[in-house]
C-alpha atoms as a PDB file:
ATOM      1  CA  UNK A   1     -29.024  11.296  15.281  1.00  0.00           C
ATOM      2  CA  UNK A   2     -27.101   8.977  17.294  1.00  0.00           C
ATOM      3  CA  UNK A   3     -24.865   7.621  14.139  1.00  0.00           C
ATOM      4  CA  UNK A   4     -24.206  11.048  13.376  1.00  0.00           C
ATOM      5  CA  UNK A   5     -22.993  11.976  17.065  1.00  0.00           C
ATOM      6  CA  UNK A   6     -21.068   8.857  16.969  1.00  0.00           C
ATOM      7  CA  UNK A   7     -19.634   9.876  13.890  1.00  0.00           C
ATOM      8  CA  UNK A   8     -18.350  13.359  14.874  1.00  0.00           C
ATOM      9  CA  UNK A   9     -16.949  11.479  18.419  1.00  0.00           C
ATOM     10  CA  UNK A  10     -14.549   8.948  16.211  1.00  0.00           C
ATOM     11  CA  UNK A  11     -11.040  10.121  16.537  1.00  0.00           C
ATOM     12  CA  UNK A  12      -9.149   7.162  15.071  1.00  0.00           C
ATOM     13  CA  UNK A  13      -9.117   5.275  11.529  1.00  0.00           C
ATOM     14  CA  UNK A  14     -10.816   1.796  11.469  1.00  0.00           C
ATOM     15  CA  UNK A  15     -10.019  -1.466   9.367  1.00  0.00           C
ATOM     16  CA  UNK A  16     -13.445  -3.210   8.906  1.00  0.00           C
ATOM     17  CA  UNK A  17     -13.949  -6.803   8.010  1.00  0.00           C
ATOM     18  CA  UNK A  18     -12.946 -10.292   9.536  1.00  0.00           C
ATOM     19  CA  UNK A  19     -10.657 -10.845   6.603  1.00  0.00           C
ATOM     20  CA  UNK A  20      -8.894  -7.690   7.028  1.00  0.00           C
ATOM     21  CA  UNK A  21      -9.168  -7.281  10.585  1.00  0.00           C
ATOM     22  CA  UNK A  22      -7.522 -10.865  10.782  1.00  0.00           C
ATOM     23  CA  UNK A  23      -4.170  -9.993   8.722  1.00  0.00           C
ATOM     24  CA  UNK A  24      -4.172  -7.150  10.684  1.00  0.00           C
ATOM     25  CA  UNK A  25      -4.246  -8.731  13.843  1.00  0.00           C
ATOM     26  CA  UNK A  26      -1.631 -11.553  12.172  1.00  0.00           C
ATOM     27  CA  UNK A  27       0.645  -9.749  11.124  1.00  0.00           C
ATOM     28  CA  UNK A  28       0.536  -5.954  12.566  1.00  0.00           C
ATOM     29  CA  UNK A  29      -1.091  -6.119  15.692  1.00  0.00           C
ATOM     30  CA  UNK A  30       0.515  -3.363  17.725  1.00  0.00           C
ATOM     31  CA  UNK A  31      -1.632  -0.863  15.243  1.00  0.00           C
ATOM     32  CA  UNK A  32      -4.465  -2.351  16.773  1.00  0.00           C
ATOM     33  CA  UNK A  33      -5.540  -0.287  19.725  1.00  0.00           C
ATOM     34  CA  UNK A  34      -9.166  -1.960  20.654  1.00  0.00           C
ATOM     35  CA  UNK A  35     -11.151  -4.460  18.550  1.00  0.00           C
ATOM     36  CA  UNK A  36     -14.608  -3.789  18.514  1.00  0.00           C
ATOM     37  CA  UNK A  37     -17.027  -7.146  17.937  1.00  0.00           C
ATOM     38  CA  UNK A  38     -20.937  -6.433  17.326  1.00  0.00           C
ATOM     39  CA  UNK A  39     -23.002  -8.524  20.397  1.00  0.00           C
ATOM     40  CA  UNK A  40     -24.292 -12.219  18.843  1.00  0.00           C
ATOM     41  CA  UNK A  41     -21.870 -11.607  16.164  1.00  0.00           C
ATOM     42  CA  UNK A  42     -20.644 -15.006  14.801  1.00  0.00           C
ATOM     43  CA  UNK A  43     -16.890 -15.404  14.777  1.00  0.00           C
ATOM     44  CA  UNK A  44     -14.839 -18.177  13.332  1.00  0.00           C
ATOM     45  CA  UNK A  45     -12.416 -20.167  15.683  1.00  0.00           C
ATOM     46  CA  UNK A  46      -9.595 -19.058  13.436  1.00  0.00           C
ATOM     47  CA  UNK A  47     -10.479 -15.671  13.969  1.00  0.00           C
ATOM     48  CA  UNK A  48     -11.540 -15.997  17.739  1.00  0.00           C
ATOM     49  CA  UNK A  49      -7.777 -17.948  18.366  1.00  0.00           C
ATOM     50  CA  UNK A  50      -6.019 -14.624  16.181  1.00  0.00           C
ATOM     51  CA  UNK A  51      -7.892 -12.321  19.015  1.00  0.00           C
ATOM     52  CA  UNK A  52      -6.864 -14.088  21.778  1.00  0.00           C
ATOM     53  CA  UNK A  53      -3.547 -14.320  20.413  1.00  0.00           C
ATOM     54  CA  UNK A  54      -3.068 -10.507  19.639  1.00  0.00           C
ATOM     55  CA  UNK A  55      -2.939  -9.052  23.272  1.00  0.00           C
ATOM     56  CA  UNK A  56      -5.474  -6.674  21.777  1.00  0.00           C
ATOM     57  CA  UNK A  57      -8.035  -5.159  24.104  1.00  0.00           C
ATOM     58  CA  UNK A  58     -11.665  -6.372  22.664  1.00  0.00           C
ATOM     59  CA  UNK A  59     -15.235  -4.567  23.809  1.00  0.00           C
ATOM     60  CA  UNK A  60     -18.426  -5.804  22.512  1.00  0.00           C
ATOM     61  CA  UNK A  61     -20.973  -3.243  21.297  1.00  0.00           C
ATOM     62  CA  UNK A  62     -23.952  -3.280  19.052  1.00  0.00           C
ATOM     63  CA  UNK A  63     -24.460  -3.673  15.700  1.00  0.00           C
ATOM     64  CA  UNK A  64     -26.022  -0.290  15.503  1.00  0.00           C
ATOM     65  CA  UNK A  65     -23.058   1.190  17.441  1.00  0.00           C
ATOM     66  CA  UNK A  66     -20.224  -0.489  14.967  1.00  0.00           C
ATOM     67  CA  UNK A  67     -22.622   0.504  12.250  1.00  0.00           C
ATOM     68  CA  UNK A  68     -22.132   4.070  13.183  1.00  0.00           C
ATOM     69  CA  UNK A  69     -18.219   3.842  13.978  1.00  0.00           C
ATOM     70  CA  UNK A  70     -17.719   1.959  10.131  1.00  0.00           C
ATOM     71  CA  UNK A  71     -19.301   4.915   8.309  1.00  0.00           C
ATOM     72  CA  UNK A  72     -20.486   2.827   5.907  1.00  0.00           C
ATOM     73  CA  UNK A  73     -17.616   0.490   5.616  1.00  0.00           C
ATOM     74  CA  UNK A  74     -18.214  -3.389   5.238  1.00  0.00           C
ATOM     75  CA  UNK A  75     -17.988  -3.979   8.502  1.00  0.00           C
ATOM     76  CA  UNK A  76     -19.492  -7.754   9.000  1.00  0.00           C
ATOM     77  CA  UNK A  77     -19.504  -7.191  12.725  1.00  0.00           C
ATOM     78  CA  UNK A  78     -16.102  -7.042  13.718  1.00  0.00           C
ATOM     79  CA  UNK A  79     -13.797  -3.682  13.173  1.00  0.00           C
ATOM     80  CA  UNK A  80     -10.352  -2.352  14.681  1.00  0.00           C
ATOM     81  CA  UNK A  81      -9.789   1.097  16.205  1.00  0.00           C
ATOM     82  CA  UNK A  82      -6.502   1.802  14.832  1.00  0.00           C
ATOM     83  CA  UNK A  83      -3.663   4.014  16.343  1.00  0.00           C
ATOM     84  CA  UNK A  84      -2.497   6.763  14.788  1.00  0.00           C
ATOM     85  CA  UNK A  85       0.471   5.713  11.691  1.00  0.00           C
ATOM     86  CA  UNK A  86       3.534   7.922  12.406  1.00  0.00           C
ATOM     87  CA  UNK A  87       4.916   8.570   8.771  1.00  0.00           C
ATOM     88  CA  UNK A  88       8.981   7.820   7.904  1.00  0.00           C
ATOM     89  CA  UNK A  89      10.696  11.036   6.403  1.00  0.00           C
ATOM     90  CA  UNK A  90      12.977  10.047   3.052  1.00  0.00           C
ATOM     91  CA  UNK A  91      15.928  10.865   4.780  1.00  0.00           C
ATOM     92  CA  UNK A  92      15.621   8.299   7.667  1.00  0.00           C
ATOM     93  CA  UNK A  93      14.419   5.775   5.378  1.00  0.00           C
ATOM     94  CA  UNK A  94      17.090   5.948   2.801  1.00  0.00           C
ATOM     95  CA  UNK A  95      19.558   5.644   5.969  1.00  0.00           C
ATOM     96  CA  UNK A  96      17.387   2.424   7.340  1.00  0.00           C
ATOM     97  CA  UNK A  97      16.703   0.556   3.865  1.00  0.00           C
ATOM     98  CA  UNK A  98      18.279  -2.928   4.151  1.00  0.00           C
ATOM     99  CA  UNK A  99      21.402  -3.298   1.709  1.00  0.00           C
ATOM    100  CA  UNK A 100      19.537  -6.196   0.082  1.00  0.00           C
ATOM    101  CA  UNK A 101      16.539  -5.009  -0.139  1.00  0.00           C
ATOM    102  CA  UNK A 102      16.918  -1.977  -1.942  1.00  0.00           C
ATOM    103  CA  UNK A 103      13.412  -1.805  -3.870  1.00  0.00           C
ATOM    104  CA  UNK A 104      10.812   1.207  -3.354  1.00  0.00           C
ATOM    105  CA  UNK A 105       7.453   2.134  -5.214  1.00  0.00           C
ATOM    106  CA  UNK A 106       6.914   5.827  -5.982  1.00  0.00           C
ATOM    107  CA  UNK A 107       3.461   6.577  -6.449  1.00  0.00           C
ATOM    108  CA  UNK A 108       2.355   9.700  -8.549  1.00  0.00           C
ATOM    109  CA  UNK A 109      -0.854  10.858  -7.487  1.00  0.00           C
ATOM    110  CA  UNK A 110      -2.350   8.209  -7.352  1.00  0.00           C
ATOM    111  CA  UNK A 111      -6.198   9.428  -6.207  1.00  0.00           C
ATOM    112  CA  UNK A 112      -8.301   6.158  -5.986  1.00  0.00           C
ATOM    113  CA  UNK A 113      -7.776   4.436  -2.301  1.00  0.00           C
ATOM    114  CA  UNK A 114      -8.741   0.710  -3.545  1.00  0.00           C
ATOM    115  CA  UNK A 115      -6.000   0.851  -5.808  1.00  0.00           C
ATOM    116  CA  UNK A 116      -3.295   2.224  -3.283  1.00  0.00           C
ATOM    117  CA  UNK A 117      -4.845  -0.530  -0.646  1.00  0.00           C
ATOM    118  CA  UNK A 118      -3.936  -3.185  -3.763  1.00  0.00           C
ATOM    119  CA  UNK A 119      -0.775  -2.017  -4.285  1.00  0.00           C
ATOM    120  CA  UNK A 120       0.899  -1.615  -1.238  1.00  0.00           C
ATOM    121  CA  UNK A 121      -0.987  -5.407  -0.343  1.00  0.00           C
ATOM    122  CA  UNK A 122       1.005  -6.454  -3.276  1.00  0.00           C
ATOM    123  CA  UNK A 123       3.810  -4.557  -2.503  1.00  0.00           C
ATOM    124  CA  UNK A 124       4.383  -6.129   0.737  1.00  0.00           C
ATOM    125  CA  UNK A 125       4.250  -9.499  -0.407  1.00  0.00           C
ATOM    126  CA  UNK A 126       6.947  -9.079  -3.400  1.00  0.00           C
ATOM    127  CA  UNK A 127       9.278  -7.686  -1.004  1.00  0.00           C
ATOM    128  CA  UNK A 128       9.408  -4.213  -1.823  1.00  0.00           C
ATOM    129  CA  UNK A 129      11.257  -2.233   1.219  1.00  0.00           C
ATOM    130  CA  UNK A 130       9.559   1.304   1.111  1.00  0.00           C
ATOM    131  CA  UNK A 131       6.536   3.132  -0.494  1.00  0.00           C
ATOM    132  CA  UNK A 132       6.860   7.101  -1.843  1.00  0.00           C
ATOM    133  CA  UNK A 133       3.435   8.839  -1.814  1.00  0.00           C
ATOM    134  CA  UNK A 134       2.997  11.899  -3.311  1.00  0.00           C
ATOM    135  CA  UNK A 135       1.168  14.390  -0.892  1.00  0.00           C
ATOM    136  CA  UNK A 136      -0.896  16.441  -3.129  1.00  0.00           C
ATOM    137  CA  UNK A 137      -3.878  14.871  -5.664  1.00  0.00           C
ATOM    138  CA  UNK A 138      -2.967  11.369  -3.909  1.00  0.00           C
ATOM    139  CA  UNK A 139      -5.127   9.179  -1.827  1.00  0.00           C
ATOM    140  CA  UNK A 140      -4.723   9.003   1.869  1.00  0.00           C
ATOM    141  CA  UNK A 141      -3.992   6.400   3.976  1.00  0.00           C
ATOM    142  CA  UNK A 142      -7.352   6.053   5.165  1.00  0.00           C
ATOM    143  CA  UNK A 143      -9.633   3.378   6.510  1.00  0.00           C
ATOM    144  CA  UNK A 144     -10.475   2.305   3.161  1.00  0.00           C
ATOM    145  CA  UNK A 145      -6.598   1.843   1.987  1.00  0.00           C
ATOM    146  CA  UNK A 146      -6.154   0.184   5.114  1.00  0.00           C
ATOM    147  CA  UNK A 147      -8.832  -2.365   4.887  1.00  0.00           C
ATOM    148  CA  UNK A 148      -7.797  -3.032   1.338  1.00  0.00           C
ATOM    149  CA  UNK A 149      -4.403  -3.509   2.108  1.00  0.00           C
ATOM    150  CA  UNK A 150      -4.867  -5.829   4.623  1.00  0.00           C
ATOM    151  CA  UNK A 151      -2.350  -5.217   6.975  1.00  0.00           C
ATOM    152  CA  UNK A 152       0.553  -3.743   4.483  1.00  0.00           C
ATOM    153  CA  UNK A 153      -0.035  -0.092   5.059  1.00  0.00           C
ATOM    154  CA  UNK A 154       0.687  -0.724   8.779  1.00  0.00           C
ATOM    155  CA  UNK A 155       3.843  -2.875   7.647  1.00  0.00           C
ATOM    156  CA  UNK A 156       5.259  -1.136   5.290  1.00  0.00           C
ATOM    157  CA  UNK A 157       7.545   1.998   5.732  1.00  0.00           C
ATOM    158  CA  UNK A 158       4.785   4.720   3.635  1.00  0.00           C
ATOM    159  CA  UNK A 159       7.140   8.404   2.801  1.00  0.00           C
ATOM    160  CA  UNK A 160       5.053  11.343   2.101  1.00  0.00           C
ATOM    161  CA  UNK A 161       6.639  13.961  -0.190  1.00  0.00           C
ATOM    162  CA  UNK A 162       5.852  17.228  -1.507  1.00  0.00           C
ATOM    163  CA  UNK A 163       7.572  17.061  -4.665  1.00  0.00           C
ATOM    164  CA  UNK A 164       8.601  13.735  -6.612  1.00  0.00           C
ATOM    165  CA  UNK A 165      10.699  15.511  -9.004  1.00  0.00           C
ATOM    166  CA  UNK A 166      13.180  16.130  -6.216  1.00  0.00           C
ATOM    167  CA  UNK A 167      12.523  12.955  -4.702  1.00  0.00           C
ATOM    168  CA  UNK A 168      13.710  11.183  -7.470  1.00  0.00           C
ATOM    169  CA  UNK A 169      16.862  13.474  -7.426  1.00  0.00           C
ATOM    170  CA  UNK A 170      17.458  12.160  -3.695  1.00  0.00           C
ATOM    171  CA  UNK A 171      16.825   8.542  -4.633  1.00  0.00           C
ATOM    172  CA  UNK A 172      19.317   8.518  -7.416  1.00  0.00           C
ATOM    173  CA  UNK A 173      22.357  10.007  -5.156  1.00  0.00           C
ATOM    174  CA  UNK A 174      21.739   7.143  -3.093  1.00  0.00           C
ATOM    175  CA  UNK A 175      22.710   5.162  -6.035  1.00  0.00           C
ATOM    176  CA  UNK A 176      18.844   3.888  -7.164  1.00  0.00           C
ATOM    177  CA  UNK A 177      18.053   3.835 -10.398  1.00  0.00           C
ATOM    178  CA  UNK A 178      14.646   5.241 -11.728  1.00  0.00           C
ATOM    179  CA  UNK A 179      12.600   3.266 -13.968  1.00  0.00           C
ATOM    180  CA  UNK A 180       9.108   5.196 -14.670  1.00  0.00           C
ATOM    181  CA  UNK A 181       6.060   2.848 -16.340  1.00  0.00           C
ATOM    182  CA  UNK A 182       4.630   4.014 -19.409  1.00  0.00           C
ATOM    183  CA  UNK A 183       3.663   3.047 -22.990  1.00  0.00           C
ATOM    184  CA  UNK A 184       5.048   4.687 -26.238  1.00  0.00           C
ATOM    185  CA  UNK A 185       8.538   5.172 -27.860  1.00  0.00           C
ATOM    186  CA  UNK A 186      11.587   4.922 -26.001  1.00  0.00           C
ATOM    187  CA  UNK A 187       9.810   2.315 -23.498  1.00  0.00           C
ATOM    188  CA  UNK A 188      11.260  -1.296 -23.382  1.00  0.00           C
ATOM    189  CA  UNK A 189       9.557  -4.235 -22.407  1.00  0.00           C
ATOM    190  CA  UNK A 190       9.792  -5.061 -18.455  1.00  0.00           C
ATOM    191  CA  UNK A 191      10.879  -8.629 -19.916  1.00  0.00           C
ATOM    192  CA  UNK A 192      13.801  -7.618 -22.181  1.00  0.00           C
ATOM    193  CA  UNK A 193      16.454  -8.188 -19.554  1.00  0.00           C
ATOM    194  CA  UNK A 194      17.195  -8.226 -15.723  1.00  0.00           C
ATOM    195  CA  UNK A 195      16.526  -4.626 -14.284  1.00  0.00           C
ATOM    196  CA  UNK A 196      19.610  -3.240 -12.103  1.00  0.00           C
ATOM    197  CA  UNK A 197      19.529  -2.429  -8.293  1.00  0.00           C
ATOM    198  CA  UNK A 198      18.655  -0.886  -6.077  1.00  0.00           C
ATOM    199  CA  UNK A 199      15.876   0.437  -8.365  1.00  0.00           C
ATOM    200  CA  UNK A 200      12.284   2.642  -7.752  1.00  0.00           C
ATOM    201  CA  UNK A 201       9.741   1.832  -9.471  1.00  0.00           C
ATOM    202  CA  UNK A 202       6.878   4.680 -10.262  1.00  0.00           C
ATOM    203  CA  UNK A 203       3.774   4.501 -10.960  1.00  0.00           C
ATOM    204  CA  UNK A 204       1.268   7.533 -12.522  1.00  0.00           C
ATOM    205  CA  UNK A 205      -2.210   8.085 -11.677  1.00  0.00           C
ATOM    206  CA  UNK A 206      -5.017   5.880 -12.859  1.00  0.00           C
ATOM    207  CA  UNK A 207      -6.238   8.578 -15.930  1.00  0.00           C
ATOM    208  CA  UNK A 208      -2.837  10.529 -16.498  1.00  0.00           C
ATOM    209  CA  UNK A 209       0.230   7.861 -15.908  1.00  0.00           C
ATOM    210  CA  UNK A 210       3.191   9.439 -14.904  1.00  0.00           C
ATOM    211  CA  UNK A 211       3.699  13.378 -15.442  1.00  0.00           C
ATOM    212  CA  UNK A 212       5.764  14.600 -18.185  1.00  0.00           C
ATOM    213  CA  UNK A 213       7.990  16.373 -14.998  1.00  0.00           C
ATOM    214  CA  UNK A 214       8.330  12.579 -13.537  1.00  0.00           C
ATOM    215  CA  UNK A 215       9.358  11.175 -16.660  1.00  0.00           C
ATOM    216  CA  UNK A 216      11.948  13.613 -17.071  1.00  0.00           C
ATOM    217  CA  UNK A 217      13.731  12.164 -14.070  1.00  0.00           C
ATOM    218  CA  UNK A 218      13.614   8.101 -14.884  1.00  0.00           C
ATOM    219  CA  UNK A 219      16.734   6.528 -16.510  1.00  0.00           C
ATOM    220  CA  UNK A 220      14.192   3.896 -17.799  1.00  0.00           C
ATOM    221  CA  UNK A 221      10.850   3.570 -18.994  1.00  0.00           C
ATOM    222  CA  UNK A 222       8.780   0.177 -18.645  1.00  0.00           C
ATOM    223  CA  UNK A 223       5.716  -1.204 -20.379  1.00  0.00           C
ATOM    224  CA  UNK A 224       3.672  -4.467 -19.883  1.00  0.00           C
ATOM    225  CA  UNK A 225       3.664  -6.076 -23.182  1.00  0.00           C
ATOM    226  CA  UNK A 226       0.032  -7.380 -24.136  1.00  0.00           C
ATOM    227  CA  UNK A 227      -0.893  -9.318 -27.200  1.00  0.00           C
ATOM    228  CA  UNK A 228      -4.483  -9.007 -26.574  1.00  0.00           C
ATOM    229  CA  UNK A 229      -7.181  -5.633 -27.778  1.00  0.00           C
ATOM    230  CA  UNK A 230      -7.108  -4.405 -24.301  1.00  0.00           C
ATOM    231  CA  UNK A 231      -3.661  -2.571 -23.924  1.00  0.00           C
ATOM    232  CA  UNK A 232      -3.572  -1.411 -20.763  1.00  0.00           C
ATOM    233  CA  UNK A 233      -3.739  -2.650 -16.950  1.00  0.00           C
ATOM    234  CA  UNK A 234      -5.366  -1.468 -14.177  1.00  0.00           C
ATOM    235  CA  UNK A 235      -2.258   0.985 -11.952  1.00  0.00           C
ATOM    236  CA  UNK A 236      -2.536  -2.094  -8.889  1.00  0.00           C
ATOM    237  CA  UNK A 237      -2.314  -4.920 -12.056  1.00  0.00           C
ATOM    238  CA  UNK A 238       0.761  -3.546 -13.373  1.00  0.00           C
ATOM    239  CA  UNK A 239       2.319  -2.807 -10.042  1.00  0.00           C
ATOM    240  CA  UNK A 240       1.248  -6.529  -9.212  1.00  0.00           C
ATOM    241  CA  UNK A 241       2.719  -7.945 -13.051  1.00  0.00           C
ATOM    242  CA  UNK A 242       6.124  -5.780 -12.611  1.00  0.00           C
ATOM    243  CA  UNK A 243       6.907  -6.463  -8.657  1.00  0.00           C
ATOM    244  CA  UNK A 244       6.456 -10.393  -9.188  1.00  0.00           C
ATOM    245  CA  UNK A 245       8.729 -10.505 -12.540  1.00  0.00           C
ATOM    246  CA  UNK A 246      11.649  -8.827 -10.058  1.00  0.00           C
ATOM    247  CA  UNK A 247      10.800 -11.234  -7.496  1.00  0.00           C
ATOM    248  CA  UNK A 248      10.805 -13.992 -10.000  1.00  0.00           C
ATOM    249  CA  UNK A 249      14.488 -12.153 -11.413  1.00  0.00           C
ATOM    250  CA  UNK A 250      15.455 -12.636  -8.221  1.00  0.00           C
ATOM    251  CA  UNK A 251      14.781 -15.565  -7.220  1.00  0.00           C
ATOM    252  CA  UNK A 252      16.396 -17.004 -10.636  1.00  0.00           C
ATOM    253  CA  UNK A 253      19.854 -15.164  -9.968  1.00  0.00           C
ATOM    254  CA  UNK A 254      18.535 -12.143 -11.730  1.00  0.00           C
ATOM    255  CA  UNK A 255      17.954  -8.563  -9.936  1.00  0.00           C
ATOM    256  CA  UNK A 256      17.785  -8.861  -6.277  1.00  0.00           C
ATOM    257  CA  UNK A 257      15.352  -7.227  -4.500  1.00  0.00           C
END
């Protein structure tokens, strides 16, 4: 009974885990509002210095108590009430994006949350300046992207959309080009040549890939070559393979990011 009160009493999202909670508290910490720690709980001093660092209220409770506020979440005694993520409309982003770097992810219902977690993680670290979700049949930026991420979802500018189609439409009068990932005829290796700026990249759902409507609007379709059986990735591998070959473009004199 008193996990289930507990449960209908939380009113914020949590990031569970000393792992996560620490890049959290590293590199985000003002979407921290109080860091719970369970009583006895052991703590590393890298973690305990990263706590005292963050300016971030802390209250000790018990395990059962965390137990309750992680519904089920891997909690390992330590978790983070976080404050509410105020989303970034396309409009003000597109006016905000820094002129050199002018790389965004547009993800196309994509439904499981460990993969969105992955790739905006991954995201983050390549560089990329923006993320387009779509808002129907797409994962939420819940507790469980949020712990997976590690941080990025609270760094990263996230735009919600209704319709990607149109999207896509705004993205390219601002002078991006569209490359969509997908296998078959009329895709060309992500490895052929340099890919131009400022560019989106989009991603399909984990069963479906990109809809045929989606495609429509890409000047470019990409595909991972493989020389092994398996011939196909994983949606957060591929986003990982493709953002690192335009950092490594980059970073060689190629595209810039």
């Amino acid at each position: 009974m008193k996990k289930k009160q507990q449960r209908k009493q939380r009113q914020f999202e949590v990031c569970a885990g000393r792992k996560a909670v620490m890049e959290l508290l590293l590199h985000c910490p003002g979407a921290v509002g109080t860091l719970y720690l369970a009583e006895n709980s052991q703590v590393s001093s890298d973690l305990r210095d990263v706590i005292d660092n963050s300016g971030v209220p802390v209250q000790n409770l018990s395990f059962d108590e965390i137990e309750g506020m992680a519904e089920g979440a891997r909690h390992q005694g330590v978790l983070a009430a976080l404050l509410p993520r105020h989303g970034v409309s396309l409009e003000d982003f597109l006016r905000s994006a820094p002129e050199d770097r002018r790389l965004v992810l547009v993800l196309d219902q994509i439904s499981d949350p460990h993969n969105v977690g992955a790739i905006l993680r991954c995201a983050e670290a390549a560089g990329v300046s923006g993320v387009i979700v779509s808002k129907n049949n797409s994962a939420p930026i819940s507790a469980t992207v949020r712990k997976v991420s590690c941080g990025a979802s609270e760094i990263l500018p996230i735009i919600k959309v209704a319709n990607i189609a149109r999207c896509l439409e705004e993205l390219k009068k601002s002078a991006y080009w569209i490359a969509g990932t997908a296998l078959g005829e009329g895709s060309r290796s992500l490895y052929e040549d340099s890919l131009p700026m400022p560019l989106a990249i989009v991603l399909g759902s984990e069963e479906r890939g990109i809809r045929e409507l989606t495609k429509r609007h890409c000047d470019l379709l990409l595909q991972v070559p493989m020389r092994g059986k398996m011939q196909s990735l994983n949606v957060a591998q591929s986003a990982a393979v493709i953002l690192f070959e335009l950092l490594r473009q980059d970073l060689s004199g190629g595209a810039g990011i």
